[in-house]
C-alpha atoms as a PDB file:
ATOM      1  CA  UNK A   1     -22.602  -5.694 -50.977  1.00  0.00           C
ATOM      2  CA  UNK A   2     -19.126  -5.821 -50.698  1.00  0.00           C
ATOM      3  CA  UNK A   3     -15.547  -5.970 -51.950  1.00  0.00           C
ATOM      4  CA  UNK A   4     -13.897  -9.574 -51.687  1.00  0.00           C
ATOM      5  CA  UNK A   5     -10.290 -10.212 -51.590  1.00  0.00           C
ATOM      6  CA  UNK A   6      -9.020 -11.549 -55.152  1.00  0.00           C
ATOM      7  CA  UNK A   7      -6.865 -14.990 -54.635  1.00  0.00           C
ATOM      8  CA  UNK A   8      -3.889 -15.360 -56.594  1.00  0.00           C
ATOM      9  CA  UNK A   9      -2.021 -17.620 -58.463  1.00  0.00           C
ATOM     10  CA  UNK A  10      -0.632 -20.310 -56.995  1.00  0.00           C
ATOM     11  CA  UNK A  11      -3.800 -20.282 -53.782  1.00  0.00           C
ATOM     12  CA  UNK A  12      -4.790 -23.947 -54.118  1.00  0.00           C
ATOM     13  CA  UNK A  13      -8.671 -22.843 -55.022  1.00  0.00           C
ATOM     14  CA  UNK A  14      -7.892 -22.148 -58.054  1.00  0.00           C
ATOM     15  CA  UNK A  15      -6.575 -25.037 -58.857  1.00  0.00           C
ATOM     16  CA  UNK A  16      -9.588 -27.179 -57.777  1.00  0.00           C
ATOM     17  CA  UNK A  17     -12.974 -28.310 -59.322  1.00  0.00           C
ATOM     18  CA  UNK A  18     -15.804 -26.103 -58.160  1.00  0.00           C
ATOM     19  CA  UNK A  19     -18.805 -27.775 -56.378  1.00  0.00           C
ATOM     20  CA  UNK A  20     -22.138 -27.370 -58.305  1.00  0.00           C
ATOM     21  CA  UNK A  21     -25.073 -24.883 -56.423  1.00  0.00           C
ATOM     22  CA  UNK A  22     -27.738 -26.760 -55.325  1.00  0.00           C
ATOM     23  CA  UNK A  23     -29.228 -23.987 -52.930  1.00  0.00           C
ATOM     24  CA  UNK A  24     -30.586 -21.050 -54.328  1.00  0.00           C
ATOM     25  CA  UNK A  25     -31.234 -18.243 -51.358  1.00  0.00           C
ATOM     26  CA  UNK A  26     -30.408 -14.688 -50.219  1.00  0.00           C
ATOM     27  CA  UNK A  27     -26.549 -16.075 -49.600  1.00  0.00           C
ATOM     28  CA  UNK A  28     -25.938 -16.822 -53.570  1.00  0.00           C
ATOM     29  CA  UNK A  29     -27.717 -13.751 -54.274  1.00  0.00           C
ATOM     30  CA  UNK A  30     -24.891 -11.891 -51.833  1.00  0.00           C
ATOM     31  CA  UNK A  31     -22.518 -13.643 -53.598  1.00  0.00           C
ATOM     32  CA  UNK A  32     -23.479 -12.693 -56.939  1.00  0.00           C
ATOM     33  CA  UNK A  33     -23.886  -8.984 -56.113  1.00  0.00           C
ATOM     34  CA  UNK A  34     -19.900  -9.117 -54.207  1.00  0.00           C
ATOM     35  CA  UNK A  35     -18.906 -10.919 -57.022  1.00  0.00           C
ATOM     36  CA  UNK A  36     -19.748  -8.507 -59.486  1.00  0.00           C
ATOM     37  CA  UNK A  37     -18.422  -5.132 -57.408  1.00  0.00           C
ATOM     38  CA  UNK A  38     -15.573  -6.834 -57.087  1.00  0.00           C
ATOM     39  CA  UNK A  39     -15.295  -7.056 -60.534  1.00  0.00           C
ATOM     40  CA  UNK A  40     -15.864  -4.103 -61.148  1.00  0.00           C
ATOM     41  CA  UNK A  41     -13.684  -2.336 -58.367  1.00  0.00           C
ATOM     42  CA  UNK A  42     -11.023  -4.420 -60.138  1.00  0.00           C
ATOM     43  CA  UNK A  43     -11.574  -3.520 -63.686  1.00  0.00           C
ATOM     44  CA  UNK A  44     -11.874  -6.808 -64.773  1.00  0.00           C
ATOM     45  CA  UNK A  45     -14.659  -7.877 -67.628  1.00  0.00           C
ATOM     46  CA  UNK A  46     -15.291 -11.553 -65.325  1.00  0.00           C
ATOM     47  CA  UNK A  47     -14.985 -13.239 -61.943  1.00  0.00           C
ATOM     48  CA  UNK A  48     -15.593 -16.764 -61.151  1.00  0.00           C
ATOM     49  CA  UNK A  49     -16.437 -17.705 -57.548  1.00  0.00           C
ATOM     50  CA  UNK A  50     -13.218 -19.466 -56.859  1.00  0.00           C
ATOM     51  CA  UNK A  51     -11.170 -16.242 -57.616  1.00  0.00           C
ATOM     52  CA  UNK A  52     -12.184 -15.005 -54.303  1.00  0.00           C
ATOM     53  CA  UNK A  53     -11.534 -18.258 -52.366  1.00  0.00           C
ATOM     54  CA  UNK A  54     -15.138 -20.043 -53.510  1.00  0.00           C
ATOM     55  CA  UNK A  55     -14.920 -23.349 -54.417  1.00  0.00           C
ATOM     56  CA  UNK A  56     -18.571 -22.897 -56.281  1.00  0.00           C
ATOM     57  CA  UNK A  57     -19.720 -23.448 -59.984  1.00  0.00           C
ATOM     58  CA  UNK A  58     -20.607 -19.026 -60.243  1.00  0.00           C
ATOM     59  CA  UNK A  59     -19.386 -16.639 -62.663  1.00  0.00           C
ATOM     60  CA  UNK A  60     -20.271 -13.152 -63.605  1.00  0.00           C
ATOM     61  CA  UNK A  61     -19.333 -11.567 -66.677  1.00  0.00           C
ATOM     62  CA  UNK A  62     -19.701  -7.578 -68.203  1.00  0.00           C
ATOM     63  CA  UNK A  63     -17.192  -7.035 -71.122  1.00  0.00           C
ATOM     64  CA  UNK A  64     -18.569  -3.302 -71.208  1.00  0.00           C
ATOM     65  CA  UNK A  65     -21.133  -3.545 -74.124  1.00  0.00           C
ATOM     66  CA  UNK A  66     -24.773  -3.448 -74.386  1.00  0.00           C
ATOM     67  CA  UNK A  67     -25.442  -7.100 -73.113  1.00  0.00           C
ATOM     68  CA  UNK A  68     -24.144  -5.553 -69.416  1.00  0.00           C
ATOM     69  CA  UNK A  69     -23.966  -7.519 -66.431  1.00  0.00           C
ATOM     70  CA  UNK A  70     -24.550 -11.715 -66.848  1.00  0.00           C
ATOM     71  CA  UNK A  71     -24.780 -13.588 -63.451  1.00  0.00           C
ATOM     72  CA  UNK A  72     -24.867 -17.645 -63.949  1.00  0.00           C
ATOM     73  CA  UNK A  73     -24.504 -20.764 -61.553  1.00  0.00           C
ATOM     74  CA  UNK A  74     -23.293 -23.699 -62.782  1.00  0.00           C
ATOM     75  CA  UNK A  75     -22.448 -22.953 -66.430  1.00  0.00           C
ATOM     76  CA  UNK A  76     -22.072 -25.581 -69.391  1.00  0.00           C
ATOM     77  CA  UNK A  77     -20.726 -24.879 -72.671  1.00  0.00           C
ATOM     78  CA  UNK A  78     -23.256 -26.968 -75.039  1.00  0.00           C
ATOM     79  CA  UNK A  79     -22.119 -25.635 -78.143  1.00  0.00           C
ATOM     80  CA  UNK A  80     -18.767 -24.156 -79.458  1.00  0.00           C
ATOM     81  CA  UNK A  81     -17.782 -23.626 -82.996  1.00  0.00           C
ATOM     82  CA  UNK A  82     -14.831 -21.889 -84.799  1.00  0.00           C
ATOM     83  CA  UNK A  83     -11.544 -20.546 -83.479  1.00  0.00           C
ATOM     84  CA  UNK A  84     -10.094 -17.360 -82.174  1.00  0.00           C
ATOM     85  CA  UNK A  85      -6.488 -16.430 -80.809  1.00  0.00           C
ATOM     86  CA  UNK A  86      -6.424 -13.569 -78.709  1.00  0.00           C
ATOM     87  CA  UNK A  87      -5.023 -11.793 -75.791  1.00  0.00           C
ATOM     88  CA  UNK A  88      -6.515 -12.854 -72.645  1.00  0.00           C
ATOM     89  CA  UNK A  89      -4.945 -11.513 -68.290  1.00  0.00           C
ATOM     90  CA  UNK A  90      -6.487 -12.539 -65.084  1.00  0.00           C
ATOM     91  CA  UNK A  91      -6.807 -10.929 -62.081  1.00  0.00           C
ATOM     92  CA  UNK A  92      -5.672 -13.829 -60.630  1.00  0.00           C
ATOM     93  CA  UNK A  93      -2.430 -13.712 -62.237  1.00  0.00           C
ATOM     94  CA  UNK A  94      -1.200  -9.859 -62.024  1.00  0.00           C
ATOM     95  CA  UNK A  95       1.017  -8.693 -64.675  1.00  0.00           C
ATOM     96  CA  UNK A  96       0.783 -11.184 -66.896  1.00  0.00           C
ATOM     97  CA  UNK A  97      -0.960 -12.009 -70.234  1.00  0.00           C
ATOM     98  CA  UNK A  98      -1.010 -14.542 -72.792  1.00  0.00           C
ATOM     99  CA  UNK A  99      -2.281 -15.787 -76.535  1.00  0.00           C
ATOM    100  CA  UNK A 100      -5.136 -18.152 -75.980  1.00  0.00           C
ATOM    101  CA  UNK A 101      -6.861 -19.705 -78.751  1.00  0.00           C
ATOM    102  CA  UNK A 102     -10.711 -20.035 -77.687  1.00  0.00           C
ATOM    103  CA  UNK A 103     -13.781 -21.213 -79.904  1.00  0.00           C
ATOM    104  CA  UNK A 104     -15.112 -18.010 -81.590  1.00  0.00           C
ATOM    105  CA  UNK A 105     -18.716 -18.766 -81.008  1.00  0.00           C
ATOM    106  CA  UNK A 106     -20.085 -20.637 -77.682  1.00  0.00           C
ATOM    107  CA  UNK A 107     -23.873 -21.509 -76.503  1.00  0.00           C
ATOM    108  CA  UNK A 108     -23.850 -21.162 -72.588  1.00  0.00           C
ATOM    109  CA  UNK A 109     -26.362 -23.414 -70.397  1.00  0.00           C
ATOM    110  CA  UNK A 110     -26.683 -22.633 -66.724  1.00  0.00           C
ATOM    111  CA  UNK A 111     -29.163 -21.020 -63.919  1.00  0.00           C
ATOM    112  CA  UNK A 112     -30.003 -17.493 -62.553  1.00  0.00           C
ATOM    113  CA  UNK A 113     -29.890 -16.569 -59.030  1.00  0.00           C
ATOM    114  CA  UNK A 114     -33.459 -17.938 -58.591  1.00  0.00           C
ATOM    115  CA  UNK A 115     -32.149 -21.205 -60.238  1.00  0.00           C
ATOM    116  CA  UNK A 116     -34.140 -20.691 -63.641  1.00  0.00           C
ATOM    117  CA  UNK A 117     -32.478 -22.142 -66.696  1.00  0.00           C
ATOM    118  CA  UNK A 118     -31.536 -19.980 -69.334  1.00  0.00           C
ATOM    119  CA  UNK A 119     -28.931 -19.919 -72.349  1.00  0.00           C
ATOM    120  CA  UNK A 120     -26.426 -17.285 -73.678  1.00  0.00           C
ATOM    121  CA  UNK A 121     -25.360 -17.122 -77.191  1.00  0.00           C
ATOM    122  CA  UNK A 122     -21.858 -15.514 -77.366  1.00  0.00           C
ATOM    123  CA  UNK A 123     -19.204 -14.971 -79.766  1.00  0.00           C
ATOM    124  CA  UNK A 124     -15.796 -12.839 -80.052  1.00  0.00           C
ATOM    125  CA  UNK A 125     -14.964 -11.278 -77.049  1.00  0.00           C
ATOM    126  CA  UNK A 126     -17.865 -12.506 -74.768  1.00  0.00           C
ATOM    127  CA  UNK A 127     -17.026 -15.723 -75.782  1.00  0.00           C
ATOM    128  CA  UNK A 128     -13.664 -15.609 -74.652  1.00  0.00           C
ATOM    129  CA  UNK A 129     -14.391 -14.283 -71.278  1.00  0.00           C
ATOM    130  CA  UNK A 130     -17.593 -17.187 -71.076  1.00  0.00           C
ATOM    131  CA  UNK A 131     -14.768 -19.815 -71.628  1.00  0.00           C
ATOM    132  CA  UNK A 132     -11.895 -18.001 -69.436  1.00  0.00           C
ATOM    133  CA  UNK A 133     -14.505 -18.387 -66.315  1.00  0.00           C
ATOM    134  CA  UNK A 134     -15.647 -21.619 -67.089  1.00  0.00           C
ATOM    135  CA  UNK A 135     -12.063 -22.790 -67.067  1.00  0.00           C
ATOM    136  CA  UNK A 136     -11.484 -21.296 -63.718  1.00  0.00           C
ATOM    137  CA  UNK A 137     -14.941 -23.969 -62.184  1.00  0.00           C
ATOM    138  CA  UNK A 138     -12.614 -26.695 -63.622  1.00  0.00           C
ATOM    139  CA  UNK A 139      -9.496 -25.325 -62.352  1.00  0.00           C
ATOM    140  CA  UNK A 140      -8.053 -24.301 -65.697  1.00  0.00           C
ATOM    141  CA  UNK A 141      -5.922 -20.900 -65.834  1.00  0.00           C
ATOM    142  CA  UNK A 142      -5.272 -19.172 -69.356  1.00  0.00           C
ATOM    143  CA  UNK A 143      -1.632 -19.892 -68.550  1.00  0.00           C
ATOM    144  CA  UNK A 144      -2.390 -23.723 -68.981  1.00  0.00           C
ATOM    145  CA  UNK A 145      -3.714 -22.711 -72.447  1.00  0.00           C
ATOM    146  CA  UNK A 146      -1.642 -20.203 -73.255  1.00  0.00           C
ATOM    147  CA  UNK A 147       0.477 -19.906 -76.897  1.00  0.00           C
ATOM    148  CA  UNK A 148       2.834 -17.297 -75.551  1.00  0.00           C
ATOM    149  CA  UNK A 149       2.851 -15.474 -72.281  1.00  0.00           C
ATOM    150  CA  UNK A 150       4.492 -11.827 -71.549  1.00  0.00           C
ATOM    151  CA  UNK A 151       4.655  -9.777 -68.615  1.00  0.00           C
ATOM    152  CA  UNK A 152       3.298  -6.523 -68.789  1.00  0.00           C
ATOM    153  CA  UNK A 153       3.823  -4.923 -65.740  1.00  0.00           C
ATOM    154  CA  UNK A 154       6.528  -2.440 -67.536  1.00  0.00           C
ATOM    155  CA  UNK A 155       3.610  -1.315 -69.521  1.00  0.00           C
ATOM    156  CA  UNK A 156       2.917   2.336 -69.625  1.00  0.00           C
ATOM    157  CA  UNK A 157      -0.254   3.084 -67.545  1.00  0.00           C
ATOM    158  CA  UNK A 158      -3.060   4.923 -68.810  1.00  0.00           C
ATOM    159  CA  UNK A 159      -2.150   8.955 -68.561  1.00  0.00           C
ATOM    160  CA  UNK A 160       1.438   8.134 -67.870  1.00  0.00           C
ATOM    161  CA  UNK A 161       1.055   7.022 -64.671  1.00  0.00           C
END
């Protein structure tokens, strides 16, 4: 495993629509496992495969809560219902957030590493990470969405650092 290099905002990648996976082998397994400590080495609650220069329909996602780590490949929203505005950042887009409205409650379709089908029934904050990755396979940034964006690198830091 290993750390990948986070693309920002404006690298052309993220700006693009991801291809689908159609191989499933030790590679997309790397990729999933680099994907996910480089989420986590960033402090970040998702990654989508494009954020490190990928142009590929993979996502990981671990908001910190029970559920834990979810890997998928080629994710479809099936199902949304309701409405929720909240605060969402990027690590794409340092020093920045925004108010993006998201569906409350989503019903994700899309493969494991080994290609299996399976679904993922999210709402609240899962949900809005679920549909901030998806965006970025389409080559949607919150900022597109946003109702209000504010900078917020003058923020204190944790401890006063």
């Amino acid at each position: 495993m290993s750390i990948r290099i986070i693309v920002k905002d404006p690298d052309p990648v993220l700006r693009e629509e991801a291809k689908e996976v159609t191989k499933f082998n030790p590679n997309l397994k790397k990729l999933l496992k680099d994907m996910a400590e480089t989420m986590y080495d960033a402090e970040g609650v998702g990654l989508a495969a494009p954020q490190i220069g990928i142009s590929k329909r993979v996502i990981v996602v671990d908001i910190g809560d029970e559920t834990g780590l979810i890997e998928m490949v080629n994710p479809v929203i099936v199902e949304q219902e309701g409405e929720q505005l909240g605060p969402e950042g990027c690590l794409s887009i340092p020093n920045l957030n925004g108010e993006v409205m998201r569906a409350d409650r989503i019903v994700v379709k899309g493969q494991n590493s080994d290609g299996e089908y399976f679904t993922v029934e999210a709402s609240g904050y899962l949900s809005r990470a679920f549909q901030h990755e998806v965006d970025h396979l389409n080559g949607i940034l919150f900022t597109d969405l946003a109702e209000s964006i504010y900078d917020i690198s003058e923020r204190p830091r944790k401890g006063g650092e």
